[in-house]
Every structure is written in C-alpha cells, then in structure tokens.
Protein backbone atom coordinates (compact mmCIF):
# COMPACT_ATOMS: atom_id res chain seq x y z
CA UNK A 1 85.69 84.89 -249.54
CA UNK A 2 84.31 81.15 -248.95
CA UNK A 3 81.65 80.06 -251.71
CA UNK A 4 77.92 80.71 -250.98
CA UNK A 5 76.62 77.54 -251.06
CA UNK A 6 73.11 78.13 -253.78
CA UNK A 7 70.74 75.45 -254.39
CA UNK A 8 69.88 74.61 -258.21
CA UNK A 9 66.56 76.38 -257.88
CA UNK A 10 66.68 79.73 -259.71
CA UNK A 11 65.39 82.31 -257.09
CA UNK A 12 64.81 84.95 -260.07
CA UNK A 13 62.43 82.74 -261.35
CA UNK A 14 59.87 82.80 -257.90
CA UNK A 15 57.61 85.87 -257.82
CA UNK A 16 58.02 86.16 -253.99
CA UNK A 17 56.58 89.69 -253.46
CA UNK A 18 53.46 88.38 -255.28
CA UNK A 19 53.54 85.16 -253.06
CA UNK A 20 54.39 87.51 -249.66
CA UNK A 21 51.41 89.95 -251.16
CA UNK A 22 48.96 86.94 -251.37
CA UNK A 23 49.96 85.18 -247.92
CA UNK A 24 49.11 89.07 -246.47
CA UNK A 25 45.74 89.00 -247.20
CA UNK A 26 45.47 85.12 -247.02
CA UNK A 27 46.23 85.30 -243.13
CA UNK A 28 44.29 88.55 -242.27
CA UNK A 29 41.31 86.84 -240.76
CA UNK A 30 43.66 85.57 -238.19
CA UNK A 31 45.66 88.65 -236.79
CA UNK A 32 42.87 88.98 -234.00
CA UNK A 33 42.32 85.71 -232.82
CA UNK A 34 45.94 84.64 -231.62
CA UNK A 35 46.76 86.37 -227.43
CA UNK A 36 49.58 88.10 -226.64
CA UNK A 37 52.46 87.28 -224.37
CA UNK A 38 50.57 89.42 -221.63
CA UNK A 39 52.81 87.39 -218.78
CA UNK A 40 55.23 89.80 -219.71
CA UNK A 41 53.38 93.18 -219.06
CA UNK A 42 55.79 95.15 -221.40
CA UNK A 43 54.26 92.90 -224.44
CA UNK A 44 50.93 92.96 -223.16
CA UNK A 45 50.69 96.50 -224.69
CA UNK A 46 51.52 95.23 -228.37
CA UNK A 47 48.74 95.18 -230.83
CA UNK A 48 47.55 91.69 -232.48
CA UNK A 49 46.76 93.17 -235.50
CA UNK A 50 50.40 93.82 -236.62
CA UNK A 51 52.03 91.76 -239.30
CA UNK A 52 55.51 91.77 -241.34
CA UNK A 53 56.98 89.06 -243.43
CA UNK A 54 60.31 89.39 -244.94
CA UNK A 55 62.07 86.81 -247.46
CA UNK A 56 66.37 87.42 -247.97
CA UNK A 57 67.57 84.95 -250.37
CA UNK A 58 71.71 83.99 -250.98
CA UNK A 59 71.79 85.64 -254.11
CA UNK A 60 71.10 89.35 -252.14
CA UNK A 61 67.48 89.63 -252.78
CA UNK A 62 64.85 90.96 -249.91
CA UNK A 63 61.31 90.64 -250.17
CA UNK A 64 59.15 92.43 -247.49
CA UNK A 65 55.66 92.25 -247.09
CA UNK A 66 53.13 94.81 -244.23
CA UNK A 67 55.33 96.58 -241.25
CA UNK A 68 58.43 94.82 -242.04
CA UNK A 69 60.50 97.67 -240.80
CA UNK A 70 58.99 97.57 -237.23
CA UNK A 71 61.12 96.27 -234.23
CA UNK A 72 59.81 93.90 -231.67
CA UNK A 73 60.99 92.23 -229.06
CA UNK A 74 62.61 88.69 -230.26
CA UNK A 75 62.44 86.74 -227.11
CA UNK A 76 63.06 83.16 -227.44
CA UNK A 77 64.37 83.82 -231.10
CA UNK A 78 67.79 85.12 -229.35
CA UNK A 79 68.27 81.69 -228.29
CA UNK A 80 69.68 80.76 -231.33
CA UNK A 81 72.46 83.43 -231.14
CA UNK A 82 73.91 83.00 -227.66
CA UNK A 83 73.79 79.17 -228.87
CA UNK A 84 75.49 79.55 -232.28
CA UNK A 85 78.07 82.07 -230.39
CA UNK A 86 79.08 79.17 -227.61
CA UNK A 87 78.34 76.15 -230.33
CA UNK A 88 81.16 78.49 -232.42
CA UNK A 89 83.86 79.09 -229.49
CA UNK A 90 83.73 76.03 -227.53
CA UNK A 91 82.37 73.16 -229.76
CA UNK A 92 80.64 69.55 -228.51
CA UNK A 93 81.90 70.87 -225.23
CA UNK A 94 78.45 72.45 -225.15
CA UNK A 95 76.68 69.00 -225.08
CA UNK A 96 77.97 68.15 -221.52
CA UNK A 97 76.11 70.45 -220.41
CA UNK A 98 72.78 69.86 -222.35
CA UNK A 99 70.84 67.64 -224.24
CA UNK A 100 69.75 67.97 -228.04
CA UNK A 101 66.14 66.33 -227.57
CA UNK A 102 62.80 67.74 -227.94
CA UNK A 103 61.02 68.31 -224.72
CA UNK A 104 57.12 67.94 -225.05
CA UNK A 105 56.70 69.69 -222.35
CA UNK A 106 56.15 73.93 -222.02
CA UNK A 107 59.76 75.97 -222.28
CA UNK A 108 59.69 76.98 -219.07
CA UNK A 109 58.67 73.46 -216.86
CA UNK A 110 60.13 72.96 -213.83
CA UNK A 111 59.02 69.14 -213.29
CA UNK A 112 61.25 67.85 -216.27
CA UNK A 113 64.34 69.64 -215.51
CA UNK A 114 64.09 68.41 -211.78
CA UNK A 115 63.32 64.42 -213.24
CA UNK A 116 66.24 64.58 -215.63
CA UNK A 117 68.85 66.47 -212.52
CA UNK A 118 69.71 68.92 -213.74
CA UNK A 119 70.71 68.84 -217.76
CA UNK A 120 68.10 70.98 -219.76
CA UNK A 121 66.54 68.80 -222.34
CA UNK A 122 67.94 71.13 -225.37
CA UNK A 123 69.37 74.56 -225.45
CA UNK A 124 65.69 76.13 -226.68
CA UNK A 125 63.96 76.07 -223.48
CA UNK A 126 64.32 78.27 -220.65
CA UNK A 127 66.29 76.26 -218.40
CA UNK A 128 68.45 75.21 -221.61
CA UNK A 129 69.01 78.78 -222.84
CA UNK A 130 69.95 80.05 -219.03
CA UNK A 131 73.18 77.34 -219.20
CA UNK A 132 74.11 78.71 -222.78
CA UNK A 133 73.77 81.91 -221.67
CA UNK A 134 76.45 80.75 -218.44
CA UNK A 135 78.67 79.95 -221.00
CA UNK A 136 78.23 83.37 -222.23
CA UNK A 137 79.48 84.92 -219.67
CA UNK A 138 82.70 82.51 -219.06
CA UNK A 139 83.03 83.50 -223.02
CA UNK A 140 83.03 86.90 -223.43
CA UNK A 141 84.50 89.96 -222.09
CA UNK A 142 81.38 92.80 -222.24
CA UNK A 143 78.71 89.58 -222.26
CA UNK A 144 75.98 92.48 -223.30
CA UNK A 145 77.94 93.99 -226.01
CA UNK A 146 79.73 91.39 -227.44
CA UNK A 147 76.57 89.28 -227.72
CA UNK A 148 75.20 93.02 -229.45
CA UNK A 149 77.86 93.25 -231.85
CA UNK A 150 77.59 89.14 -232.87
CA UNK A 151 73.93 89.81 -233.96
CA UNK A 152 74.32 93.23 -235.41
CA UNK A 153 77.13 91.40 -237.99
CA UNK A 154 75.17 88.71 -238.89
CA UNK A 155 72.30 90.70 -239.46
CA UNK A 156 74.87 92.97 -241.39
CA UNK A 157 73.52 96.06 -239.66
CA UNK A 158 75.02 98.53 -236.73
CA UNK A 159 71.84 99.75 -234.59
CA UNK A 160 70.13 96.49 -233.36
CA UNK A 161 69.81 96.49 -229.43
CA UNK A 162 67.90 96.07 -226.92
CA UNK A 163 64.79 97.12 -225.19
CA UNK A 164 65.47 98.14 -221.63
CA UNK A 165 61.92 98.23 -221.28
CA UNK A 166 60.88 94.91 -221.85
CA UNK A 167 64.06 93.73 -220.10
CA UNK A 168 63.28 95.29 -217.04
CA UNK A 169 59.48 93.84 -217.25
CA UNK A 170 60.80 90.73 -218.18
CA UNK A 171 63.08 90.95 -214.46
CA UNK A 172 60.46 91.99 -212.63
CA UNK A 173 58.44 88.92 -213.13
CA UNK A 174 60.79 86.52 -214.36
CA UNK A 175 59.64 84.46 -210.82
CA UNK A 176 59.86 81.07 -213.05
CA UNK A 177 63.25 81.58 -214.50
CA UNK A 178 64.67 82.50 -211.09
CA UNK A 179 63.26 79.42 -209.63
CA UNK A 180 65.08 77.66 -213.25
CA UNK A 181 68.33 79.48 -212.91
CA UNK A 182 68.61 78.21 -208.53
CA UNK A 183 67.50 74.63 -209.45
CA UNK A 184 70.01 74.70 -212.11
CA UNK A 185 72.82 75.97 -209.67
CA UNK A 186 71.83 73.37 -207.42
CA UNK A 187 72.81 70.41 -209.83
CA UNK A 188 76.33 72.46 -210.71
CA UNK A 189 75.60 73.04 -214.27
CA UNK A 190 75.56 77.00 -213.81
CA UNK A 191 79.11 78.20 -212.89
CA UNK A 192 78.64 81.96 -212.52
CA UNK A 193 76.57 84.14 -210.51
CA UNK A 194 72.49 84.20 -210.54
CA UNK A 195 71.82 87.65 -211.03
CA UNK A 196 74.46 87.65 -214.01
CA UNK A 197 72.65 85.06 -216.00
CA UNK A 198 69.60 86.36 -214.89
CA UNK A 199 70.48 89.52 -216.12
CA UNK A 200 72.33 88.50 -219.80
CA UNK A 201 69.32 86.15 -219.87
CA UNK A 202 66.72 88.94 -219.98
CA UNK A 203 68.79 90.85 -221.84
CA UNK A 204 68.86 88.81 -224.87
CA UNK A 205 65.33 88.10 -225.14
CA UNK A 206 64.73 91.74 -224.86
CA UNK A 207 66.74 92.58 -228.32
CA UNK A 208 64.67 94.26 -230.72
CA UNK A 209 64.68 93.62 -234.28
CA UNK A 210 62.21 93.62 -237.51
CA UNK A 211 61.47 90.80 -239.99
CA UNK A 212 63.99 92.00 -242.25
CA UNK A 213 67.04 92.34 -240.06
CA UNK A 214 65.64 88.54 -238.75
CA UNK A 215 65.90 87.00 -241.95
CA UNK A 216 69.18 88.68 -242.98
CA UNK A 217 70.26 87.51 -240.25
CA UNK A 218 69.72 84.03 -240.47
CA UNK A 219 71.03 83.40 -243.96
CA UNK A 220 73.98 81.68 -242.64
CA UNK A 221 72.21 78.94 -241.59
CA UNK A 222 71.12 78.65 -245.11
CA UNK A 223 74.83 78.76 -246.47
CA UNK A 224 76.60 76.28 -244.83
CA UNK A 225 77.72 78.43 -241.73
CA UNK A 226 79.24 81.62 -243.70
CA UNK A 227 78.09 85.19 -242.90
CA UNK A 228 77.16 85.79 -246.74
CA UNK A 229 77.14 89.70 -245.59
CA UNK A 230 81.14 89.64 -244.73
CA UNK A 231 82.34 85.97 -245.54
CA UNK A 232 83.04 85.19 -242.08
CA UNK A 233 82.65 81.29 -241.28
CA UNK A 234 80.26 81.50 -238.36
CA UNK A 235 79.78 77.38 -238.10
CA UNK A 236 81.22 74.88 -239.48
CA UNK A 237 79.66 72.55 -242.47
CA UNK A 238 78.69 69.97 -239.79
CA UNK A 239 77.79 72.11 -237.26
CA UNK A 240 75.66 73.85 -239.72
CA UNK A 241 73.88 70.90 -240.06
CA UNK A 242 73.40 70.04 -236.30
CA UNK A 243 71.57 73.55 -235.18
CA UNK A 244 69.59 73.34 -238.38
CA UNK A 245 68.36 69.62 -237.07
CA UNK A 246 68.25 70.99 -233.45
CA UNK A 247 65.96 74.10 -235.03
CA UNK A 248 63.54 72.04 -236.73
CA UNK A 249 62.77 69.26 -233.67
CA UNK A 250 63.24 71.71 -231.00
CA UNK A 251 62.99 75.41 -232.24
CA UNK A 252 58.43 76.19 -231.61
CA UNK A 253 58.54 74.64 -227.91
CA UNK A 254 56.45 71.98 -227.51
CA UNK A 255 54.79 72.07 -230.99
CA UNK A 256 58.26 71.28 -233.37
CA UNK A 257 56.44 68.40 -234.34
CA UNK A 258 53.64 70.42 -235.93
CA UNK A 259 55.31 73.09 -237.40
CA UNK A 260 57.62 70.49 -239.44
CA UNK A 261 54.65 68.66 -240.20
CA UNK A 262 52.56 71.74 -241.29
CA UNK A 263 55.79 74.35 -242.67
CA UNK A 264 59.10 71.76 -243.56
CA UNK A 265 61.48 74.33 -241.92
CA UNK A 266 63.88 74.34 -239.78
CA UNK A 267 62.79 77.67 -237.24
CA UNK A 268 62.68 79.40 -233.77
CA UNK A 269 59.91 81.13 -232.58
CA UNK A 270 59.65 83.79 -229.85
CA UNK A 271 56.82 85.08 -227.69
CA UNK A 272 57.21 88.36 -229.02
CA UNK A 273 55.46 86.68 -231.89
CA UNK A 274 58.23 86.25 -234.39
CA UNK A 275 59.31 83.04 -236.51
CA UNK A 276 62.56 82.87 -238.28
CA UNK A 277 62.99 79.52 -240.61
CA UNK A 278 65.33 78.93 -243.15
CA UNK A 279 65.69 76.41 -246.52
CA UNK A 280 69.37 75.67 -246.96
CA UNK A 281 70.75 76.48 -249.55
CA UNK A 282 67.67 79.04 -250.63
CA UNK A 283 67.10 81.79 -248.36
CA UNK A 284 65.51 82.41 -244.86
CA UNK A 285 62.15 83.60 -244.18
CA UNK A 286 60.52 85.72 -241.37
CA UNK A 287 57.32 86.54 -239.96
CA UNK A 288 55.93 88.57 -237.26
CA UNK A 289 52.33 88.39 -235.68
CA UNK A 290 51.82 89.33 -232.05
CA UNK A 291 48.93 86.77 -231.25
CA UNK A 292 50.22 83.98 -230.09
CA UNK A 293 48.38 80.26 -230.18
CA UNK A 294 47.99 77.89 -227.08
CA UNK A 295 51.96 77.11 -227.62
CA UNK A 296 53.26 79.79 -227.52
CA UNK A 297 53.65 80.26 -231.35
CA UNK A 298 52.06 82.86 -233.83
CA UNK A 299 49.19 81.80 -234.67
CA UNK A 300 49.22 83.69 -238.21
CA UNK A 301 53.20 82.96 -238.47
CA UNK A 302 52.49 79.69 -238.52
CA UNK A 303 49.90 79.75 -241.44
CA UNK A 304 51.98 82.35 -243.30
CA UNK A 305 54.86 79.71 -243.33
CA UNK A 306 52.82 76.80 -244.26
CA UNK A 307 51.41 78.96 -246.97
CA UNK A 308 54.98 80.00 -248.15
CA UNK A 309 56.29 76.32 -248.55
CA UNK A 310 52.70 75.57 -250.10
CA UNK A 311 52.68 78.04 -252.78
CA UNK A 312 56.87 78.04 -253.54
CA UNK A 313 56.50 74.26 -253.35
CA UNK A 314 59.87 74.58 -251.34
CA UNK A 315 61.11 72.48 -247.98
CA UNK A 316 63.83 70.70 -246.12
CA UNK A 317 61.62 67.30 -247.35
C-alpha cells in the first residue's frame, strides 16, 4: 500500500472535538442570517438553522460536531469529483478544453463565457463543470453509476447517492444551464448530446452526502493523491498539487480570494451549503450550514473555517 504522506504535526496532540465544540456555539448567532438556495425550489424547503462539522485526519481519526450524520444535497461540491475522475483518466488533455483561472464573475454568467468563445474560465463554474461532465460521458460506461461508485470509494462507504428530488427540481428550472450547455455546443467544446449532460449534470449536484462522508472523502487530496481508505492512487503527486491550487483560487465562486484570505484552505463550496477544505498532509475538514451569503457561500461555514485555522493555528501559508 503507497505511504500516507503525514505532516510533522502530531494530530493526537490537537483537542479537535473541544475546538469543533467551541466553533458550534461560536457560530450560532449566524445560522439564521445566511438565505437559502431557494432558486432551486427543492432546497428552498431546508432549514437555516442546521449545522454539522466534521474533521477526518490521515492517521484515521473523525471528529464530528451538531447533525453531522445528516445528508444534503452537495451541489457544486460534486464538481470536484467528475473533475478529479477526468483529471485521473485523461490527464492535461482536460486543459484544452478549459482554463484553470479564477473567474470574478457569478458561476453561472453567461457574458464571460460568450467574451472568452467558448472555453469556461475553470472547471468550478457552471459552464466549466458542464464540459467536465462531457467528458464524463465519453469516459464512462453507466456515466450515473460509475460516477456513484467513484465517490462512494473515496468516501470509503457503499450507500451515497443521489436525490431524485432535487435533481428533478434542479431540471425543471435549470433555464440558465440550458442556455450554458447550447452556447457551449455552439463553440464545439461539448461533443455529446444536451439532454445527456444536462441530465449527468443535475445528477451530480443532486448527490447527497453528510459532513462526515465529505471529509472522508476528501482526504486524498490531503495525501498526495492516495485513497488512504483502500490505497488506491487516485492522482498523481503533481496532479495532487494542481486541483489543490485550482481549489483554493477557484473552489467558493467568485469569493476564492476571501476565503484564502480569511480560512488558508484549499476548498469547494456548494449551494446546498456545504464546504469541504483540506490541509495537506493533515486532514480535511467539513462544514454544513444551509444559509448561504451574497456569494453563494455559507455564511456560518465560512466563519467556522476561519475559526478552525484560527484556533489550530493550521494553513496551507
């Protein structure tokens, strides 16, 4: 089995249920004041008030702090899988098809994918997602399943899937991403059908998971591109290195800047109001708040991070 690659810092030595415990009450006030994702109607229905945070460390340790066993709807957070899956099959192949820079602009504009013809600015916004998820489907057999079974072994579980529900609200209204998905058909950089990306598309935002299963199952990240559940190499050492990078300037839409500035993680956010960030070589971190800020982000899993790297004293810088 390859080596899990362990920072010097002794993770026995970091109270982190205390720290999760204190961070709990520490970001309480906020739980009310963030707005849900109600331009999905299926996550209009989810209370604010909810909050999980889970910690999994490389040495096999999991910390979980308020409803970390409750599933939610991932959203943009999938984005990350159906990237690592094509990054891992076809290599810098990818990047013909997509840039790697931050966009400044909201995940799902229209203007900027028309003024640069056609090329999504990175592989974390809408438009950039849709062409991974293109690949996807050139990729793999079952598209749906396959992408399933990918997420359920890094996350070393067997019952993660997705929410039909959501999916299906997330279809019916999906009027931006349509108009995404044509323009980007129109410049050639979409070789399969519109309704099939469409489809995977919705799909994958609509997987369900908890804060625990999350952080589990980004713990590769934080060992050099080995599934530390199974030993499989996922990425490679450098390409490791390159979705960590692409994570931390690109991974909280149009508000990377801030969350580096305010948490010093590399992380991808979702609608549904989960973070996922990781400290290589350490462990990856989760967080789940409904209420979302003016970005797009949770507003409390934003704090809850910044308060994490505050009180550990722990970083990328």
């Amino acid at each position: 089995m390859p080596k899990i690659h362990t920072r010097s810092i002794e993770n026995n030595s970091m109270n982190y249920q205390q720290i999760l415990e204190e961070i709990a009450v520490e970001v309480n006030p906020l739980l009310n004041k963030g707005k849900v994702a109600d331009y999905i109607p299926a996550l209009a229905e989810v209370d604010p008030n909810n909050f999980a945070m889970s910690i999994a460390t490389l040495d096999g340790q999991l910390y979980n702090v308020g409803r970390s066993n409750t599933k939610f709807s991932i959203q943009s957070i999938s984005k990350v899988y159906s990237l690592v899956a094509a990054f891992s099959a076809l290599g810098t192949e990818i990047w013909n098809r997509i840039g790697k820079e931050p966009s400044g602009t909201p995940f799902n504009s229209l203007i900027q994918l028309e003024q640069e013809c056609g090329i999504p600015r990175n592989p974390f916004i809408n438009a950039g997602a849709m062409v991974i998820t293109d690949m996807l489907l050139s990729i793999y057999d079952h598209p749906k399943n396959d992408l399933l079974d990918f997420v359920n072994a890094l996350a070393g579980q067997n019952d993660i899937g997705i929410d039909k529900t959501v999916a299906q609200s997330e279809k019916k209204y999906g009027f931006k991403n349509a108009a995404l998905v044509n323009f980007l058909k129109s410049h050639d950089n979409i070789d399969n059908e519109i309704e099939e990306v469409l489809d995977l598309y919705f799909c994958h935002c609509a997987i369900t998971m908890n804060t625990e299963e999350l952080a589990k199952s980004f713990l590769f990240l934080a060992n050099g591109g080995v599934n530390p559940h199974n030993g499989q190499v996922i990425l490679n050492h450098s390409q490791t290195k390159r979705l960590n990078a692409l994570m931390l300037t690109c991974g909280t839409y149009d508000e990377a800047g801030e969350f580096a500035f305010r948490v010093g993680m590399p992380g991808k956010s979702g609608v549904g109001g989960g973070i996922v960030a990781v400290i290589p070589g350490t462990l990856a971190a989760s967080v789940w708040s409904p209420g979302l800020n003016q970005k797009g982000n949770s507003l409390a899993g934003v704090q809850a991070l910044e308060l994490f790297t505050t009180k550990t004293k722990m970083s990328v810088f």
